[in-house]
C-alpha atoms as a PDB file:
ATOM      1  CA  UNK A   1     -83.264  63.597  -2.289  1.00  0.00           C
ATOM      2  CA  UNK A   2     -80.391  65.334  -1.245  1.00  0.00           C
ATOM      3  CA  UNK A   3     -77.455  63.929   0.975  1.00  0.00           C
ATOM      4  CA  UNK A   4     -76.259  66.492   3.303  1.00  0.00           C
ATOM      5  CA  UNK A   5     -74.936  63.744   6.019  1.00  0.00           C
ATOM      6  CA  UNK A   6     -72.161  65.061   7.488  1.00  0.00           C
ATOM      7  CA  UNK A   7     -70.678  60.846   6.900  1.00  0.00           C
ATOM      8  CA  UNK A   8     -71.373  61.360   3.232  1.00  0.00           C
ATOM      9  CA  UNK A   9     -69.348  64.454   2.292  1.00  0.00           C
ATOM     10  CA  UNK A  10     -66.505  62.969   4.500  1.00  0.00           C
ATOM     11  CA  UNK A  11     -66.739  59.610   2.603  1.00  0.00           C
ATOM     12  CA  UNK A  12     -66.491  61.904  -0.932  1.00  0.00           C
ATOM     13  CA  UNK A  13     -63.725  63.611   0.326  1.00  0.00           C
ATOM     14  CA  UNK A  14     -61.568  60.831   1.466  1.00  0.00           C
ATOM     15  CA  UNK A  15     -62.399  58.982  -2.109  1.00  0.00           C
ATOM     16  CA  UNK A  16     -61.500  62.949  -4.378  1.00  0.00           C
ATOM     17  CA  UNK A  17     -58.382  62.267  -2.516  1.00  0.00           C
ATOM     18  CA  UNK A  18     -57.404  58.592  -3.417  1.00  0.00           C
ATOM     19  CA  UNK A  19     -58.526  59.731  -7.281  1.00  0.00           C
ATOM     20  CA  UNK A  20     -56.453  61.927  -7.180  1.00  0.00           C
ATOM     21  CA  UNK A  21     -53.282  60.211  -5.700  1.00  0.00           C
ATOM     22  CA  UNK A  22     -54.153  57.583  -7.948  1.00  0.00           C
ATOM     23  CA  UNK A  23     -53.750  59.782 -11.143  1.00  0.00           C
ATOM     24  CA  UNK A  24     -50.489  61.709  -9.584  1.00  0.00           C
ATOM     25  CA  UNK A  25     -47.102  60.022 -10.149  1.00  0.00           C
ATOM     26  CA  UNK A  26     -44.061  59.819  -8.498  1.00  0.00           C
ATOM     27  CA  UNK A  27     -40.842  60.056  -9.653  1.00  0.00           C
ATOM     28  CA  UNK A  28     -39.101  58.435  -6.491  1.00  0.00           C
ATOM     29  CA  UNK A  29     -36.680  56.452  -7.248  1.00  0.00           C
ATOM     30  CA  UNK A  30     -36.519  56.747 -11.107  1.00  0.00           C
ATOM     31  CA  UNK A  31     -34.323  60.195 -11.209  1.00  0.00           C
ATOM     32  CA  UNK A  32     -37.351  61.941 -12.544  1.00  0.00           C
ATOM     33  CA  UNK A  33     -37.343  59.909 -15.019  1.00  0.00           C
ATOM     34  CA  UNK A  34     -41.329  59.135 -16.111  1.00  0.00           C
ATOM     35  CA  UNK A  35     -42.278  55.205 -15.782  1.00  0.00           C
ATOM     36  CA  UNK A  36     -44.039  53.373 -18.980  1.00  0.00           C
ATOM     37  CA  UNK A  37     -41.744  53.243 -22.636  1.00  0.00           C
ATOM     38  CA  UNK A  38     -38.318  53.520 -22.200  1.00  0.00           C
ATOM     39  CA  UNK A  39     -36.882  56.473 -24.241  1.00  0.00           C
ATOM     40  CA  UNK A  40     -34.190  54.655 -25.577  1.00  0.00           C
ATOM     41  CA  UNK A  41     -35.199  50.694 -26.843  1.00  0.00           C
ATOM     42  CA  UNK A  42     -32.176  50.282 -28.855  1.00  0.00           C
ATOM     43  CA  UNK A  43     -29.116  47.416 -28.042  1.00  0.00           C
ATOM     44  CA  UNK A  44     -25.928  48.797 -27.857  1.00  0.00           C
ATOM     45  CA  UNK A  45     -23.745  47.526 -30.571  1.00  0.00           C
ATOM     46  CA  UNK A  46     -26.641  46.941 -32.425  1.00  0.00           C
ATOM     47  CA  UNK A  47     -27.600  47.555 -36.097  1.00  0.00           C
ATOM     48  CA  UNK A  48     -30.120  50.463 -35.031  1.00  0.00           C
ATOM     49  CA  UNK A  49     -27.370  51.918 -32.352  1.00  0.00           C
ATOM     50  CA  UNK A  50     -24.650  52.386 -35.132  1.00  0.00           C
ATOM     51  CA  UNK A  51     -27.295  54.294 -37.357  1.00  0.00           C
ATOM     52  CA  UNK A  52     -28.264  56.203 -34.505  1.00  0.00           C
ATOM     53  CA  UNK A  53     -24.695  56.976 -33.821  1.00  0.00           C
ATOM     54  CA  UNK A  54     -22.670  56.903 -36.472  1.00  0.00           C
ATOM     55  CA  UNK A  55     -24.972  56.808 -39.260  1.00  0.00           C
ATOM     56  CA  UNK A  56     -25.573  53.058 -41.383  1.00  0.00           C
ATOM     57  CA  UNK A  57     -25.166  54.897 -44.916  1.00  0.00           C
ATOM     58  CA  UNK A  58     -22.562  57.227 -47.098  1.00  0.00           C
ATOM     59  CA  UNK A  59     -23.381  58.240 -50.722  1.00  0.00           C
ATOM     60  CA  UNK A  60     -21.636  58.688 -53.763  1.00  0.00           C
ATOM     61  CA  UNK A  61     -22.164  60.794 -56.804  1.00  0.00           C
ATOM     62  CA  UNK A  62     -23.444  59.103 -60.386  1.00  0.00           C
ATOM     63  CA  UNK A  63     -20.924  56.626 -61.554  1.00  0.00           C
ATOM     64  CA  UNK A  64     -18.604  57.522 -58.935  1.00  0.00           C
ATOM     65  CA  UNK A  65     -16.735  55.384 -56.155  1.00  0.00           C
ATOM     66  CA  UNK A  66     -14.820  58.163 -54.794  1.00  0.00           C
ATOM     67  CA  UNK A  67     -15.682  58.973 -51.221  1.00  0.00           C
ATOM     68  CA  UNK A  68     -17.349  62.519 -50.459  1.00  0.00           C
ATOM     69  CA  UNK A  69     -16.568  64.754 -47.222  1.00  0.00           C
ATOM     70  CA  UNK A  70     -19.975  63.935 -46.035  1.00  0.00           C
ATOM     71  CA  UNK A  71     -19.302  60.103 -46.526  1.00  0.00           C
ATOM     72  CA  UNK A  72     -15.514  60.785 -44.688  1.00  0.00           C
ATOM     73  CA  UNK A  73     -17.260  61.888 -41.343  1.00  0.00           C
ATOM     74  CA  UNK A  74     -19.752  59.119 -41.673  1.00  0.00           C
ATOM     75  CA  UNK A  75     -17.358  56.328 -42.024  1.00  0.00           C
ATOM     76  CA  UNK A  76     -14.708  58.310 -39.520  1.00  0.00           C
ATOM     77  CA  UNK A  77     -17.707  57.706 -37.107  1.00  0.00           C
ATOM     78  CA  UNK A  78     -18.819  54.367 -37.931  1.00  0.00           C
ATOM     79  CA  UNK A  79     -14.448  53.703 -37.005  1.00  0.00           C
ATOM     80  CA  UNK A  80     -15.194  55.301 -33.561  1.00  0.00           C
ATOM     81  CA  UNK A  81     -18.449  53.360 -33.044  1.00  0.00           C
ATOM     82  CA  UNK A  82     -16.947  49.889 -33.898  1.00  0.00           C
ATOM     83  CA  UNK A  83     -13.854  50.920 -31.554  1.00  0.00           C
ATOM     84  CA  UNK A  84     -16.049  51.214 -28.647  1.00  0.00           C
ATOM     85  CA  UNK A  85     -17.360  47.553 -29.972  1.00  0.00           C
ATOM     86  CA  UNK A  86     -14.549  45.740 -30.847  1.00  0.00           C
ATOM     87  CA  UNK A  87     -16.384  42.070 -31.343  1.00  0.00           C
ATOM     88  CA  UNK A  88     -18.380  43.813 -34.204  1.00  0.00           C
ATOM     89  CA  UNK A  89     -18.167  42.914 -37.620  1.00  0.00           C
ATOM     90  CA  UNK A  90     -19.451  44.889 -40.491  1.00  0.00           C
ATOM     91  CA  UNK A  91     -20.575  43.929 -43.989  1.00  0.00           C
ATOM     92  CA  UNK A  92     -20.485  46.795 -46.067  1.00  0.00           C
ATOM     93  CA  UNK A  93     -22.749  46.746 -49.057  1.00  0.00           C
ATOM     94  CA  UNK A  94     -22.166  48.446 -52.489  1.00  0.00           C
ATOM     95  CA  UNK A  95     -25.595  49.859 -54.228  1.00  0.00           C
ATOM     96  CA  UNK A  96     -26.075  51.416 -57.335  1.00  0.00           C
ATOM     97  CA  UNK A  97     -28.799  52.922 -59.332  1.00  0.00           C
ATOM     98  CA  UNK A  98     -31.129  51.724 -61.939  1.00  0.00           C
ATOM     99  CA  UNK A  99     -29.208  52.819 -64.917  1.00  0.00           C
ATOM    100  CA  UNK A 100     -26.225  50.726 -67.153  1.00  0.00           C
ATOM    101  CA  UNK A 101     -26.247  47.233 -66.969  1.00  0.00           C
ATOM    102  CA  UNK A 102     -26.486  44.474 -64.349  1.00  0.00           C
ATOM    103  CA  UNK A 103     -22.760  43.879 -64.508  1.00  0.00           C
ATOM    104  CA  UNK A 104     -21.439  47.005 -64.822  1.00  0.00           C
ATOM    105  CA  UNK A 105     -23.182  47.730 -61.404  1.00  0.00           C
ATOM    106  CA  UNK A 106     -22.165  44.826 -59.390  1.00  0.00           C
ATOM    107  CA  UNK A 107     -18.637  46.266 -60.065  1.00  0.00           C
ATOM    108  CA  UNK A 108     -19.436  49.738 -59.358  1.00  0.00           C
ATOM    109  CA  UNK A 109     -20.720  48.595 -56.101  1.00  0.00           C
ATOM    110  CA  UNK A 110     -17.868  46.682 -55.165  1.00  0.00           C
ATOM    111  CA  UNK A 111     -15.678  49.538 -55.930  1.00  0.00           C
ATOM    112  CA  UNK A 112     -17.820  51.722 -53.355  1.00  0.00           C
ATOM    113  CA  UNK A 113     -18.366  49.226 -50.907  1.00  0.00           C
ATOM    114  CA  UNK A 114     -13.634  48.840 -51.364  1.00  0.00           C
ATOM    115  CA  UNK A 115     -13.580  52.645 -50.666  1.00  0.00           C
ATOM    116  CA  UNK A 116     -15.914  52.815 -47.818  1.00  0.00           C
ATOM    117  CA  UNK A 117     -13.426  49.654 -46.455  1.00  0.00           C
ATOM    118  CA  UNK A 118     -10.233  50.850 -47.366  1.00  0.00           C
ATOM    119  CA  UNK A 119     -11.080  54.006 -45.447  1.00  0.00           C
ATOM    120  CA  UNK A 120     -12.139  52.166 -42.052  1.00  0.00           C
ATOM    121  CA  UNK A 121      -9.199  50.500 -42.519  1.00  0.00           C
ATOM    122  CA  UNK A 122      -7.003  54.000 -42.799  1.00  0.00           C
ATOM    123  CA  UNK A 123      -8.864  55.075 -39.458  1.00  0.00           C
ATOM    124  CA  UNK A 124      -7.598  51.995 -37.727  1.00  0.00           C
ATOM    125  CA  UNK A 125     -10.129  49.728 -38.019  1.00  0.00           C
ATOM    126  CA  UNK A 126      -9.130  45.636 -38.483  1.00  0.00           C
ATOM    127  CA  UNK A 127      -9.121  44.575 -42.046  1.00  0.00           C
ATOM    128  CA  UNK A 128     -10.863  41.181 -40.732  1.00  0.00           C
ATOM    129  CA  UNK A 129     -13.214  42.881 -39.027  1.00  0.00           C
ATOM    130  CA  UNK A 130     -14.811  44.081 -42.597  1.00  0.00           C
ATOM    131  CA  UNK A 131     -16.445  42.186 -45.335  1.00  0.00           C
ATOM    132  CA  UNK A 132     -17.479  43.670 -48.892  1.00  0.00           C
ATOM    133  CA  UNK A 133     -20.636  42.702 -50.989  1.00  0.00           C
ATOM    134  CA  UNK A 134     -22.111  44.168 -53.985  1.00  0.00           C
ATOM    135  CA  UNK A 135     -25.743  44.154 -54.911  1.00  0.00           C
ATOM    136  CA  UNK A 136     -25.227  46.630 -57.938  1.00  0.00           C
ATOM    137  CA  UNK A 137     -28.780  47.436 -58.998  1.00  0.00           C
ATOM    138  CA  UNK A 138     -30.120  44.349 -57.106  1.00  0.00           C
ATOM    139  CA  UNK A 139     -31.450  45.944 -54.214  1.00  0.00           C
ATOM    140  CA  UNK A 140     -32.829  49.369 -54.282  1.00  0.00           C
ATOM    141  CA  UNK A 141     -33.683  51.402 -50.937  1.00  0.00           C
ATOM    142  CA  UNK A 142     -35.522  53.944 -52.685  1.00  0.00           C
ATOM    143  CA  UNK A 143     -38.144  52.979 -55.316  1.00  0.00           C
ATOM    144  CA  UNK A 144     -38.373  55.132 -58.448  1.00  0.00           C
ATOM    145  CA  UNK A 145     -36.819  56.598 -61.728  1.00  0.00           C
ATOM    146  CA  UNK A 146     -36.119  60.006 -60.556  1.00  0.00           C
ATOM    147  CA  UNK A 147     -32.584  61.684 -59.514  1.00  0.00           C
ATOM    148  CA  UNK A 148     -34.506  61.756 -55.912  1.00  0.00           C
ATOM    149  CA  UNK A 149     -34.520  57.724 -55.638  1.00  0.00           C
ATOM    150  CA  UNK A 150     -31.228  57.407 -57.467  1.00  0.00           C
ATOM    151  CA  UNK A 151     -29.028  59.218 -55.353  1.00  0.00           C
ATOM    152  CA  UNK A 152     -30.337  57.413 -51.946  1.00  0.00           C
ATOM    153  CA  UNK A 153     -29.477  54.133 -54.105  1.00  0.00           C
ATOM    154  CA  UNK A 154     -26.140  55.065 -54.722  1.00  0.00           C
ATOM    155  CA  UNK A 155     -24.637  54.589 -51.441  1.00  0.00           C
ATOM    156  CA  UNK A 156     -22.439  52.171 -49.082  1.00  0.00           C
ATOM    157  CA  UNK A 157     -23.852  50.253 -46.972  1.00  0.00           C
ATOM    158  CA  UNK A 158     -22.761  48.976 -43.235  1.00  0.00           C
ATOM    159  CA  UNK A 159     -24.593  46.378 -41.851  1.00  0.00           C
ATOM    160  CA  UNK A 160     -23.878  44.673 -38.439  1.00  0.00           C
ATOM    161  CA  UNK A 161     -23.201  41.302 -38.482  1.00  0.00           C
END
């Protein structure tokens, strides 16, 4: 049986057309801007907003606490970041690698975590506004024995308070 009443193609007409305005979207009112996830989640002043910024991380060479040009622009961002937040405090964490002993790597990491801080403190930054820890070998980002995981545990560490 065919339909060929001239109510029924009318009827499928009008209800293509809602389908279709149902599936279409409008941007009215958003600034073009498509509804559903936000594209940005993260808190300003937050731990995930200064490693999106400024970067969270600087690295240092094998038994070195000296700090490295790529480590400079870090931390000379991390000072601009925590300008434009001036009730944040950092913690800045001194890691090592796996190799030499437990003690001899708590004070290696204090020495990096003292350079990364004396540094923020040369770009302006409030002494009081930055704490030092060390974990030494304690607590590795990357797991493994190769130079690949060693050199992402050698690193200072800023964490938001």
């Amino acid at each position: 049986m065919r339909f060929t009443h001239p109510g029924y193609k009318i009827a499928s007409l009008v209800a293509a057309l809602f389908i279709v305005a149902a599936c279409s979207s409008s941007s009215e009112g958003t600034g073009g801007a498509t509804t559903g996830a936000s594209t940005s989640s993260i808190v300003p002043g937050s731990q995930e907003d200064l490693a999106a910024t400024a970067g969270d991380s600087v690295f240092f060479d094998f038994d070195k606490y000296n700090l490295k040009p790529e480590g400079q622009k870090t931390l000379q961002a991390q000072a601009a970041w925590l300008a434009k937040y001036p009730s944040v405090t950092l913690t800045i964490e001194g890691h090592c690698d796996e190799r030499g002993t437990r003690e001899y790597n708590i004070a290696l990491g204090e020495r990096r975590a003292n350079s990364a801080r004396a540094y923020l403190i040369s770009l302006g930054v409030d002494a009081n506004r930055l704490q030092v820890i060390s974990y030494g070998k304690d607590r590795p980002f990357a797991v493994g024995s190769d130079e690949t995981a060693w050199a992402q545990n050698r690193r200072g560490f800023s964490r938001v308070n």
